[in-house]
PDB file of N, CA and C in Angstrom:
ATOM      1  N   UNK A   1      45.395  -3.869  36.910  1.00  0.00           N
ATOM      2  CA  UNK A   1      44.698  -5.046  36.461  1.00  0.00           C
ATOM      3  C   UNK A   1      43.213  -4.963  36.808  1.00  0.00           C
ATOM      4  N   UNK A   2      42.950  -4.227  37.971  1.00  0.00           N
ATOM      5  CA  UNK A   2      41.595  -4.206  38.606  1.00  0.00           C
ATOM      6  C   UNK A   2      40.582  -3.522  37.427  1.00  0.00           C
ATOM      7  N   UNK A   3      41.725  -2.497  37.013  1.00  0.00           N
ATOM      8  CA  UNK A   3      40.856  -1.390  35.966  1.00  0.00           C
ATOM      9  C   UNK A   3      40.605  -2.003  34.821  1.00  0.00           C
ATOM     10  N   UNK A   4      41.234  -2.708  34.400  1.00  0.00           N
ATOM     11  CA  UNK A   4      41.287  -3.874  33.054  1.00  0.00           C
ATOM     12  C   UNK A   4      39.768  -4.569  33.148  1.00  0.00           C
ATOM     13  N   UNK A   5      39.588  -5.400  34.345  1.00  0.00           N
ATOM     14  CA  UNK A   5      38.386  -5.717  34.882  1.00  0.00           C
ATOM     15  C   UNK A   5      37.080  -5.138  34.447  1.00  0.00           C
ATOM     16  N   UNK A   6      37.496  -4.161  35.179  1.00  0.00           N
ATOM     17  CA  UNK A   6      36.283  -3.145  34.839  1.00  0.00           C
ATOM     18  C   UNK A   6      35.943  -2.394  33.596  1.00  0.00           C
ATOM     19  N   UNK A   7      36.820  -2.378  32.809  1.00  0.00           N
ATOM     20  CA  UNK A   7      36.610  -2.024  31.672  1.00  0.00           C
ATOM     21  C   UNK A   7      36.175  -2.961  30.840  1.00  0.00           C
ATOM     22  N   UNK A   8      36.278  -4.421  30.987  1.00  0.00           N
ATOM     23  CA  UNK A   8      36.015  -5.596  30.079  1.00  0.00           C
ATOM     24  C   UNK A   8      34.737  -5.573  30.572  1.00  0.00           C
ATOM     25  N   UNK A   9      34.104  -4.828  32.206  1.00  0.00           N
ATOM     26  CA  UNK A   9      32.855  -5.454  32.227  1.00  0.00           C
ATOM     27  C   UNK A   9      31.893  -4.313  31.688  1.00  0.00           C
ATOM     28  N   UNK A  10      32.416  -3.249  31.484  1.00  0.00           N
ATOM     29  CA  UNK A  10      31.899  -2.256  30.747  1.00  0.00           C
ATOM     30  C   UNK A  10      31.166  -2.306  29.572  1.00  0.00           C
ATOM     31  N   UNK A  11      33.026  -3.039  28.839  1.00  0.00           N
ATOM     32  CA  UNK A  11      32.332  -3.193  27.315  1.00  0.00           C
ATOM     33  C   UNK A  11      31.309  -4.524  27.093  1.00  0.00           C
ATOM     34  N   UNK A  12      31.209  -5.290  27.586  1.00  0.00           N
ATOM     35  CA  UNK A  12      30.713  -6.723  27.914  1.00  0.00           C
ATOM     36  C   UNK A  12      28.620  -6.133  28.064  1.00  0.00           C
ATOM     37  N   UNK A  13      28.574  -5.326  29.055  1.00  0.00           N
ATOM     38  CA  UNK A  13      27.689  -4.427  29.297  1.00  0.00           C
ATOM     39  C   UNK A  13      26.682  -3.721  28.121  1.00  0.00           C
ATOM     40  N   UNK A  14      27.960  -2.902  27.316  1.00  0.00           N
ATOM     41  CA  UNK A  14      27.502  -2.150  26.190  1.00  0.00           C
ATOM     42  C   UNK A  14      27.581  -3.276  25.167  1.00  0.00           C
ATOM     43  N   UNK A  15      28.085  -4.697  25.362  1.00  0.00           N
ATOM     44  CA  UNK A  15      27.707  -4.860  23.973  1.00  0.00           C
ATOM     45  C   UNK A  15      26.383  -5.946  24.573  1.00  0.00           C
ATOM     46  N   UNK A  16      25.855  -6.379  25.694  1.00  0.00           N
ATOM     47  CA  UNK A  16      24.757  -6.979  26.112  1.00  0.00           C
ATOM     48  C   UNK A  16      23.396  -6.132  25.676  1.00  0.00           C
ATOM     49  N   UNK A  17      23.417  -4.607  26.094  1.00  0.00           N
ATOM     50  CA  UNK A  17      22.861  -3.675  25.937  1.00  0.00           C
ATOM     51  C   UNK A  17      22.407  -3.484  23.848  1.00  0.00           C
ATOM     52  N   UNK A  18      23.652  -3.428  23.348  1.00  0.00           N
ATOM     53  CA  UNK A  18      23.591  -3.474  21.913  1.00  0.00           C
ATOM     54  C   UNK A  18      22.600  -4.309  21.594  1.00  0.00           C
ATOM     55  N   UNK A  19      23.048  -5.994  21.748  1.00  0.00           N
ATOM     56  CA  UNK A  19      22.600  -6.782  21.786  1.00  0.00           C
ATOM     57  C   UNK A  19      20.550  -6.954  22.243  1.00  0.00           C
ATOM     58  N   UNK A  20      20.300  -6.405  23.151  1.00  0.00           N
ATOM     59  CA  UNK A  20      18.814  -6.339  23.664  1.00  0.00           C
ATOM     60  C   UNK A  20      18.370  -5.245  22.523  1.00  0.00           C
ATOM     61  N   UNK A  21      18.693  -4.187  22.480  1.00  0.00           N
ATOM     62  CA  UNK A  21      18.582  -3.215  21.077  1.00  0.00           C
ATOM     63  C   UNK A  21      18.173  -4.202  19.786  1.00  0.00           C
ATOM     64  N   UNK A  22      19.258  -4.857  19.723  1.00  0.00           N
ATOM     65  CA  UNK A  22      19.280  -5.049  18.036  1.00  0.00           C
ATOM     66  C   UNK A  22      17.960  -6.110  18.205  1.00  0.00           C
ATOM     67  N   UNK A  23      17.865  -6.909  19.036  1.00  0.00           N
ATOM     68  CA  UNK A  23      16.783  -8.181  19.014  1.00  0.00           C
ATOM     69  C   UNK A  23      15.133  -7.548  18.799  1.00  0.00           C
ATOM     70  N   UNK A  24      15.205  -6.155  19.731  1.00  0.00           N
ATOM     71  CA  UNK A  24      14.289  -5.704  19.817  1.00  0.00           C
ATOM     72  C   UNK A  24      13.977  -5.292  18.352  1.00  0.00           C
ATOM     73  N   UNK A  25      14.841  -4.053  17.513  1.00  0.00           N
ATOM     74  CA  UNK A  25      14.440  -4.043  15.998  1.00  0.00           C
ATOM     75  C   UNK A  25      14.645  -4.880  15.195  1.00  0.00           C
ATOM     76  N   UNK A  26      14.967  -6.503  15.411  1.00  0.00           N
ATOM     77  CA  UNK A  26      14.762  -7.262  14.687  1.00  0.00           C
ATOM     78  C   UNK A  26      13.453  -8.004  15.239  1.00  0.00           C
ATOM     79  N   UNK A  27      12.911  -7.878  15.937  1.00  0.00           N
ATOM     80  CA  UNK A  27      11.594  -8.162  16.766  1.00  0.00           C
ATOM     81  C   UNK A  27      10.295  -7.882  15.723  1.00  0.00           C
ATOM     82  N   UNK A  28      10.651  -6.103  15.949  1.00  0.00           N
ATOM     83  CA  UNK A  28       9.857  -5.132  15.528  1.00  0.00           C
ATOM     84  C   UNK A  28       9.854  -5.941  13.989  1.00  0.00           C
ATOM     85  N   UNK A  29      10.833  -5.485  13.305  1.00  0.00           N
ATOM     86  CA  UNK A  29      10.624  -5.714  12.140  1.00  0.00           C
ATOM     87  C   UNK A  29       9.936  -7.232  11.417  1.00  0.00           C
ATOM     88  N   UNK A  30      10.396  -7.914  12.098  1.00  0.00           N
ATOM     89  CA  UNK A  30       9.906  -9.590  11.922  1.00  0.00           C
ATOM     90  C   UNK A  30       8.060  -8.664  11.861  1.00  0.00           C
ATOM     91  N   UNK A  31       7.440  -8.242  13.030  1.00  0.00           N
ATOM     92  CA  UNK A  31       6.077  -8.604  13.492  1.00  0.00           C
ATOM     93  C   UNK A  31       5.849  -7.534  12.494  1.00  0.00           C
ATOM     94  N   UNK A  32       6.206  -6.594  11.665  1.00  0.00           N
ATOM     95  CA  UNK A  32       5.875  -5.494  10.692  1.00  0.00           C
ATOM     96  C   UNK A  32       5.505  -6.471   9.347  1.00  0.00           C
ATOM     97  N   UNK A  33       6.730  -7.069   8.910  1.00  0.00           N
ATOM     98  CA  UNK A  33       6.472  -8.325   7.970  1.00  0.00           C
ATOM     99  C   UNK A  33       5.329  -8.940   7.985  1.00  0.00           C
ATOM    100  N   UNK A  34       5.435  -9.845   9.140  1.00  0.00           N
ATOM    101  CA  UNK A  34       3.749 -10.668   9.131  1.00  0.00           C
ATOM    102  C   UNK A  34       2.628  -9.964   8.877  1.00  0.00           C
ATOM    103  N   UNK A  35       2.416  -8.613   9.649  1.00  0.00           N
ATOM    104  CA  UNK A  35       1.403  -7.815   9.239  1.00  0.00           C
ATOM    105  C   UNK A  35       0.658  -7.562   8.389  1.00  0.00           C
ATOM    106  N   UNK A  36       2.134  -7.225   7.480  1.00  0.00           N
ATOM    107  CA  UNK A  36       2.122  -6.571   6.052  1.00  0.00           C
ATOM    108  C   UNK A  36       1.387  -7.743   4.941  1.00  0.00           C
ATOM    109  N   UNK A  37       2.300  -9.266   5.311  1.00  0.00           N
ATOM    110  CA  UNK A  37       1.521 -10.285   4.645  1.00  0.00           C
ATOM    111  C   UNK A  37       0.459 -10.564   4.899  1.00  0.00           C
ATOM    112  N   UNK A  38      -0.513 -11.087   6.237  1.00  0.00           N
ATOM    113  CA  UNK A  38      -1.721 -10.883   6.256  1.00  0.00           C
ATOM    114  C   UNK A  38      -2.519  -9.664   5.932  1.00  0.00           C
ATOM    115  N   UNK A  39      -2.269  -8.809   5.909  1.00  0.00           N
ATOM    116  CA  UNK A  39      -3.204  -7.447   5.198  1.00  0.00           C
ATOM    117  C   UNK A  39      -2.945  -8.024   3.733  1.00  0.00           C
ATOM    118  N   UNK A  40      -2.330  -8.077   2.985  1.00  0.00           N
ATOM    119  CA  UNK A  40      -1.925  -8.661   1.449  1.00  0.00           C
ATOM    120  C   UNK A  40      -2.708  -9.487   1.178  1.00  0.00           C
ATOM    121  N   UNK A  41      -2.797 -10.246   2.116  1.00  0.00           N
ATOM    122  CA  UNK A  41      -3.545 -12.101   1.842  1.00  0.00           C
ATOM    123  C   UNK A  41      -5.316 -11.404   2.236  1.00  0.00           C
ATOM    124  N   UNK A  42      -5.733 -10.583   3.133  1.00  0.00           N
ATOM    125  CA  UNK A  42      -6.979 -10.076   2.918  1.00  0.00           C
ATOM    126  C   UNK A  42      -7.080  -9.610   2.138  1.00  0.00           C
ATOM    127  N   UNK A  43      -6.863  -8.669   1.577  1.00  0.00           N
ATOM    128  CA  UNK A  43      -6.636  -7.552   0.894  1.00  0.00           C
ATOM    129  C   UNK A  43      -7.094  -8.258  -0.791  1.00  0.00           C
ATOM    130  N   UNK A  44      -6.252  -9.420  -1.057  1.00  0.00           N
ATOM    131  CA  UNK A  44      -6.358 -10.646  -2.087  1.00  0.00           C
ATOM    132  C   UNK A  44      -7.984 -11.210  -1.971  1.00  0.00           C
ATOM    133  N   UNK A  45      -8.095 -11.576  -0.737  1.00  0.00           N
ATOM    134  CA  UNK A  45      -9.356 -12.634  -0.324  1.00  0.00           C
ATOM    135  C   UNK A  45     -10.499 -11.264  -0.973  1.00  0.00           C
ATOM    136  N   UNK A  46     -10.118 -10.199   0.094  1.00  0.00           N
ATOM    137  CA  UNK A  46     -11.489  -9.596  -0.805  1.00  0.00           C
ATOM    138  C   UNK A  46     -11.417  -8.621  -2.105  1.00  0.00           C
ATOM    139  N   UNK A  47     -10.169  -8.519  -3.063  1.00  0.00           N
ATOM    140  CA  UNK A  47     -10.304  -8.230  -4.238  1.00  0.00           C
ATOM    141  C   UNK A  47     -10.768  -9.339  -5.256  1.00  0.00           C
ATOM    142  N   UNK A  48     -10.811 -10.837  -4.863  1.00  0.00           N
ATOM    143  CA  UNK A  48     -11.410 -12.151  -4.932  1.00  0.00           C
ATOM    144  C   UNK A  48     -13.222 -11.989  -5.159  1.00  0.00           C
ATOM    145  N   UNK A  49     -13.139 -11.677  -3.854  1.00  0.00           N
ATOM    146  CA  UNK A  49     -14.571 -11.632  -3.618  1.00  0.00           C
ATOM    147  C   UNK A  49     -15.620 -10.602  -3.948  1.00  0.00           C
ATOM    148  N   UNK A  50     -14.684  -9.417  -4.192  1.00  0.00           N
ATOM    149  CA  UNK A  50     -15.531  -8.577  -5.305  1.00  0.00           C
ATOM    150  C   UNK A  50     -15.800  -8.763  -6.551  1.00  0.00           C
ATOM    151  N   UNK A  51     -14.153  -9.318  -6.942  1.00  0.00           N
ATOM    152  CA  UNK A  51     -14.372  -9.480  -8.577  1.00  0.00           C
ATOM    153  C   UNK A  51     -15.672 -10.580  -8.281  1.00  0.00           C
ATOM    154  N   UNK A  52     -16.102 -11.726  -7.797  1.00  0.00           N
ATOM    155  CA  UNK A  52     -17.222 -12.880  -8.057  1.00  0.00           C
ATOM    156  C   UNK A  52     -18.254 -11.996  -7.824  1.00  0.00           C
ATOM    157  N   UNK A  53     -18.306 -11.029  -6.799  1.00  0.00           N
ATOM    158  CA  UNK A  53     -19.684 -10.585  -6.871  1.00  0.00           C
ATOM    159  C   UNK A  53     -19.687  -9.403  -7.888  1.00  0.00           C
ATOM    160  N   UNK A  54     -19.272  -9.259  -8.270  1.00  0.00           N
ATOM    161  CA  UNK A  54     -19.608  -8.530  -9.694  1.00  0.00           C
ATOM    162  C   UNK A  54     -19.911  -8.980 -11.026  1.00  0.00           C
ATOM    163  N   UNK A  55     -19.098 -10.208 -10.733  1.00  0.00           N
ATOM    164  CA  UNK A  55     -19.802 -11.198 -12.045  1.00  0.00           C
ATOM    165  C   UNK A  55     -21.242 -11.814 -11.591  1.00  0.00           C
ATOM    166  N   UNK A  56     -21.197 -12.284 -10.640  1.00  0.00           N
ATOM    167  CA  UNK A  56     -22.706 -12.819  -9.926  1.00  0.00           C
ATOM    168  C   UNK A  56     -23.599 -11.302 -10.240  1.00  0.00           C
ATOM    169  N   UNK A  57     -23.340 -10.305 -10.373  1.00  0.00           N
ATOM    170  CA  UNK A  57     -24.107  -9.080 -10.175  1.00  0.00           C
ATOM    171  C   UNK A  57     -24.062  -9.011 -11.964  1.00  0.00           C
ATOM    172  N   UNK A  58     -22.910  -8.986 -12.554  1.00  0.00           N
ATOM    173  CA  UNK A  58     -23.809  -9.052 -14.212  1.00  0.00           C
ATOM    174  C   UNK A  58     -24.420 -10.225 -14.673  1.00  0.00           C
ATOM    175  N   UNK A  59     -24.560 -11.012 -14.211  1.00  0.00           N
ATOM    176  CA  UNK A  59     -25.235 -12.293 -14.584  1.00  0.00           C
ATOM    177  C   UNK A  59     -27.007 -11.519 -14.310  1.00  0.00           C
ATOM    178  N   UNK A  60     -27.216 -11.607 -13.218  1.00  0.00           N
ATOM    179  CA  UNK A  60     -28.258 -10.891 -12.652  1.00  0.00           C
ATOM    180  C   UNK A  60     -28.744  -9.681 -13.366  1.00  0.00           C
ATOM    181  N   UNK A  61     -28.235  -8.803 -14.090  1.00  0.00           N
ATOM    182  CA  UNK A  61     -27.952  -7.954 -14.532  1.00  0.00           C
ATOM    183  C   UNK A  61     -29.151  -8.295 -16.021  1.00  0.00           C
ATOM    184  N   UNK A  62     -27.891  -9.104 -16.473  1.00  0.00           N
ATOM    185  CA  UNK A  62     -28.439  -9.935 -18.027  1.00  0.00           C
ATOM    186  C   UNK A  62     -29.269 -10.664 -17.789  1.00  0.00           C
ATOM    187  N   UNK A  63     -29.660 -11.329 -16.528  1.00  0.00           N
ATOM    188  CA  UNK A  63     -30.860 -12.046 -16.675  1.00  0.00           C
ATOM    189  C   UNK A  63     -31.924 -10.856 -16.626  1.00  0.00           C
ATOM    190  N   UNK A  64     -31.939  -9.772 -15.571  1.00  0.00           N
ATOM    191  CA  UNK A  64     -33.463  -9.187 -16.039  1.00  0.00           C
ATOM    192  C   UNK A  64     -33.687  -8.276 -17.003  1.00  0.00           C
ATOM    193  N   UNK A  65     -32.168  -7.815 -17.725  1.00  0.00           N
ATOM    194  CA  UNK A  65     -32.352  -7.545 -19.230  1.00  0.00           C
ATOM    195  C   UNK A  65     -33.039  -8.258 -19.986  1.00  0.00           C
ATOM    196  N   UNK A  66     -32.526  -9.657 -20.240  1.00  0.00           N
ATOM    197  CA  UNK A  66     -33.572 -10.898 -21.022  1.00  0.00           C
ATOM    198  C   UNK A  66     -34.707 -10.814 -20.513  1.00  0.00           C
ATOM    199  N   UNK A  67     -35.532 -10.910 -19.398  1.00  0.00           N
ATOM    200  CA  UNK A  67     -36.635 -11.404 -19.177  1.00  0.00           C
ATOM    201  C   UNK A  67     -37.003  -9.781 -19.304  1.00  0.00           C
ATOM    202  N   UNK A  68     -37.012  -8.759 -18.903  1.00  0.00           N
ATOM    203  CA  UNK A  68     -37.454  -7.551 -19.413  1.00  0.00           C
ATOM    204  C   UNK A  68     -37.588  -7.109 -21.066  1.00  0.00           C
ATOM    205  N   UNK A  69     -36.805  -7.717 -21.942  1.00  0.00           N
ATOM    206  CA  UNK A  69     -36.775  -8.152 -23.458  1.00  0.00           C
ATOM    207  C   UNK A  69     -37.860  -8.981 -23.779  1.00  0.00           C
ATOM    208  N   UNK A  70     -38.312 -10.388 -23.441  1.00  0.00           N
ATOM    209  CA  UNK A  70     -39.178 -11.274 -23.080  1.00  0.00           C
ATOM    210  C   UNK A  70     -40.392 -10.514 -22.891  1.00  0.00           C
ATOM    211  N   UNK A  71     -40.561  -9.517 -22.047  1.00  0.00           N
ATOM    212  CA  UNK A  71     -41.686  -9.275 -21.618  1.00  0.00           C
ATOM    213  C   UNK A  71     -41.942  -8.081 -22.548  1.00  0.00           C
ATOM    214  N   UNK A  72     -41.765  -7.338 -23.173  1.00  0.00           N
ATOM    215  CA  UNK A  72     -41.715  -5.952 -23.821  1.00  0.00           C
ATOM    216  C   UNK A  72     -41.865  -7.096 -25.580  1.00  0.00           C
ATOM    217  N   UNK A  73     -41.675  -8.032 -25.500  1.00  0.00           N
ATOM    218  CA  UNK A  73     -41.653  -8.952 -26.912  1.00  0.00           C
ATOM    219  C   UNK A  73     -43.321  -9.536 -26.652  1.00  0.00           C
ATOM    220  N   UNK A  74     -43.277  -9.912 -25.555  1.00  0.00           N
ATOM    221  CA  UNK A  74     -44.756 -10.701 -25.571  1.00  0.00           C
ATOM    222  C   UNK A  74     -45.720  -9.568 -25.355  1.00  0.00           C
ATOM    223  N   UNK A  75     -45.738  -8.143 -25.066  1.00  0.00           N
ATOM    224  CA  UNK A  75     -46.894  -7.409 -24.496  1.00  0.00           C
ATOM    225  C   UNK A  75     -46.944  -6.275 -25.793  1.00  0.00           C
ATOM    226  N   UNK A  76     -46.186  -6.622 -27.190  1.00  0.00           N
ATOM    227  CA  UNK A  76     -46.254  -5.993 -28.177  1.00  0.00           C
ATOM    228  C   UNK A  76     -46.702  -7.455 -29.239  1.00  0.00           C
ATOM    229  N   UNK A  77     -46.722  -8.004 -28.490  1.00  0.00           N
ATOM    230  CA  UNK A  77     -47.563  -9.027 -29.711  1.00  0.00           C
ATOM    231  C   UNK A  77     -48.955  -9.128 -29.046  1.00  0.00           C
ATOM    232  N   UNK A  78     -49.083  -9.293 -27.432  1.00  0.00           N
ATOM    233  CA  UNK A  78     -50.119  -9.522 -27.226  1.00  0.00           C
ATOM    234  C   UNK A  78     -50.466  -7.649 -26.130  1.00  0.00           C
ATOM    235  N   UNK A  79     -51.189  -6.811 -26.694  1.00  0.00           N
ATOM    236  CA  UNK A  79     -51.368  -5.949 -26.042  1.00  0.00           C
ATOM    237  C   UNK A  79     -52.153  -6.025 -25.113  1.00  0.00           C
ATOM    238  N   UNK A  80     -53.114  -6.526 -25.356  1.00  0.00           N
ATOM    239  CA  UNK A  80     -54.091  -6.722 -24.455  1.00  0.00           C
ATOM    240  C   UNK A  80     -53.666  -7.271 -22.646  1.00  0.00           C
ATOM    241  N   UNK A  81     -52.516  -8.164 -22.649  1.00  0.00           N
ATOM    242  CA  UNK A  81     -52.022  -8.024 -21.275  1.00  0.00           C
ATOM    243  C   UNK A  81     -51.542  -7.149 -20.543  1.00  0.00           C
ATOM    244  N   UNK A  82     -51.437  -5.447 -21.043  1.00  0.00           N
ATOM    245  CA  UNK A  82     -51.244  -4.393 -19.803  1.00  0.00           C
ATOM    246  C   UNK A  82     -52.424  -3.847 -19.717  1.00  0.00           C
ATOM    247  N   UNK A  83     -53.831  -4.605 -20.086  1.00  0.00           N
ATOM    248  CA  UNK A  83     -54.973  -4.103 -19.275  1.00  0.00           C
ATOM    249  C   UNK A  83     -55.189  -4.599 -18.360  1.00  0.00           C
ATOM    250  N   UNK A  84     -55.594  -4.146 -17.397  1.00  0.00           N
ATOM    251  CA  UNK A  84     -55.895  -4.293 -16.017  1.00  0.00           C
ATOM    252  C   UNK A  84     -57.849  -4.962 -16.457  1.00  0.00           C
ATOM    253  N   UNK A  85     -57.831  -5.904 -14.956  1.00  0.00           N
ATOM    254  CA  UNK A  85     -58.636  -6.725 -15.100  1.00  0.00           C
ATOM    255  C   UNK A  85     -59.480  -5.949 -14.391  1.00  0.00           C
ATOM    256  N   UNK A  86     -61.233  -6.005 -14.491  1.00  0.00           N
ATOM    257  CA  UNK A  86     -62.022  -5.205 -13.581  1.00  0.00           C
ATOM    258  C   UNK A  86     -61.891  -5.862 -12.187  1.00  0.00           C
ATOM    259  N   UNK A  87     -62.217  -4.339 -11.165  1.00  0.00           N
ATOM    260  CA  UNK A  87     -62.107  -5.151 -10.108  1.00  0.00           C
ATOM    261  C   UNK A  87     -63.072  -5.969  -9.727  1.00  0.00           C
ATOM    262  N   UNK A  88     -64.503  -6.022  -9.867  1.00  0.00           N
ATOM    263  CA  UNK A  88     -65.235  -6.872  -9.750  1.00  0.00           C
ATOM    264  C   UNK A  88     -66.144  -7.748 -11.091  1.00  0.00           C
ATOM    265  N   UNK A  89     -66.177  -9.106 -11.443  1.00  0.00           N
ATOM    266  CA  UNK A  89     -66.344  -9.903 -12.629  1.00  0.00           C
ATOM    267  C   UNK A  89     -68.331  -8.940 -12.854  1.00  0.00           C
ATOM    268  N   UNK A  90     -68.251  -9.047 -13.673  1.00  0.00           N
ATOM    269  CA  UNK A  90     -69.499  -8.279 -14.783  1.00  0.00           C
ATOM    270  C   UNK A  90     -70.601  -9.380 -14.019  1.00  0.00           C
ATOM    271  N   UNK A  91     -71.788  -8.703 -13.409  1.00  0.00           N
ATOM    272  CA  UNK A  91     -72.798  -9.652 -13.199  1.00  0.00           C
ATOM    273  C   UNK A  91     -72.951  -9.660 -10.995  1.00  0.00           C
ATOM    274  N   UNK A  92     -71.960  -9.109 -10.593  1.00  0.00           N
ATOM    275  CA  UNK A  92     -71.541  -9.368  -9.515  1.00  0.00           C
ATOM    276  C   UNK A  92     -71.219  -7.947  -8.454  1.00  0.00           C
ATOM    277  N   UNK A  93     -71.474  -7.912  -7.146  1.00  0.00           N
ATOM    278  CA  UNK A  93     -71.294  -6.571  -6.535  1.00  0.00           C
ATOM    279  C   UNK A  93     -69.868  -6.867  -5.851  1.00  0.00           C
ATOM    280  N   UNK A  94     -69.449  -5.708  -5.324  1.00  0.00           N
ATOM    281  CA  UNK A  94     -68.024  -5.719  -5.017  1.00  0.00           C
ATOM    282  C   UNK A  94     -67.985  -6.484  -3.701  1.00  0.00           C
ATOM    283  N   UNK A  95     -68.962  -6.985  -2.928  1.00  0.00           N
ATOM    284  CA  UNK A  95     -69.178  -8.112  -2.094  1.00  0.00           C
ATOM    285  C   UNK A  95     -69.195  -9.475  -2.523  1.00  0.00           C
ATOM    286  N   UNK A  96     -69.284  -9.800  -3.735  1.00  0.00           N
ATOM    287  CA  UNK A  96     -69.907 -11.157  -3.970  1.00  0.00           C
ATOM    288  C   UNK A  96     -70.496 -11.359  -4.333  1.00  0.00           C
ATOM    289  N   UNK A  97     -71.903 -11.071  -3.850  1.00  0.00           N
ATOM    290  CA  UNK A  97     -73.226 -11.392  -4.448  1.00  0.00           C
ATOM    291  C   UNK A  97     -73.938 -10.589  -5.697  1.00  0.00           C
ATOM    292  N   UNK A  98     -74.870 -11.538  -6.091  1.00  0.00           N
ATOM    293  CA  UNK A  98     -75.226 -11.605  -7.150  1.00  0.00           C
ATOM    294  C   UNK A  98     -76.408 -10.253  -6.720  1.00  0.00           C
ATOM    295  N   UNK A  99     -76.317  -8.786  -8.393  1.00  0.00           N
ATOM    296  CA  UNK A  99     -76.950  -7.936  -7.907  1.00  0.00           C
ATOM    297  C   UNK A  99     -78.261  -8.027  -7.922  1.00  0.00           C
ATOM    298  N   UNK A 100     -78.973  -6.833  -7.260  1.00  0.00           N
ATOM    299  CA  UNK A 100     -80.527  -6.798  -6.795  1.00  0.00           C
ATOM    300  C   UNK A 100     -81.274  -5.802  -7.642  1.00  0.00           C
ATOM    301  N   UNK A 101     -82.411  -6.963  -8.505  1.00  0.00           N
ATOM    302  CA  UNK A 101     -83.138  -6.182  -9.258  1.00  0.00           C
ATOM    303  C   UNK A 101     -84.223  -5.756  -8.515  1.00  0.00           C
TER     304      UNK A 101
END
């Protein structure tokens, strides 16, 4: 009967033992899960946030297409605005004053 004992506390043992095992890879696996979903949910946030800045980036894009269109439209009607202005006004020395006859 003694041995009976001891054998129930054996198996009692191995299945406590089982038991700490299995909790542990159901542990593991639970905290693998969460992981996996927060990397997903970033992963989302910034395939999000590229796609906007890429539209914010062709917007930008097309705006200085237009205003580069704009400007190549007005400097073929009016040529005269890619001349450069003298550096000092006609009548005048590169100080200011008025020159010396």
């Amino acid at each position: 009967m003694s041995q009976s004992v001891y054998q129930q506390r054996g198996v009692m043992a191995d299945l406590v033992i089982l038991g700490v095992i299995a909790a542990i890879v159901l542990l593991y696996a639970a905290d693998r899960a969460v992981q996996a979903r927060a990397r997903a949910r970033r992963l989302r946030s910034m395939s999000e946030r590229l796609a906007a800045a890429a539209v914010r980036a062709e917007k930008q894009q097309a705006t200085r297409q237009a205003a580069d269109a704009a400007s190549a439209e007005l400097t073929s009607v009016m040529p005269a605005i890619n001349l450069r202005l003298p550096v000092t006004p006609p009548g005048q020395t590169a100080d200011g004053d008025a020159p010396q006859d």
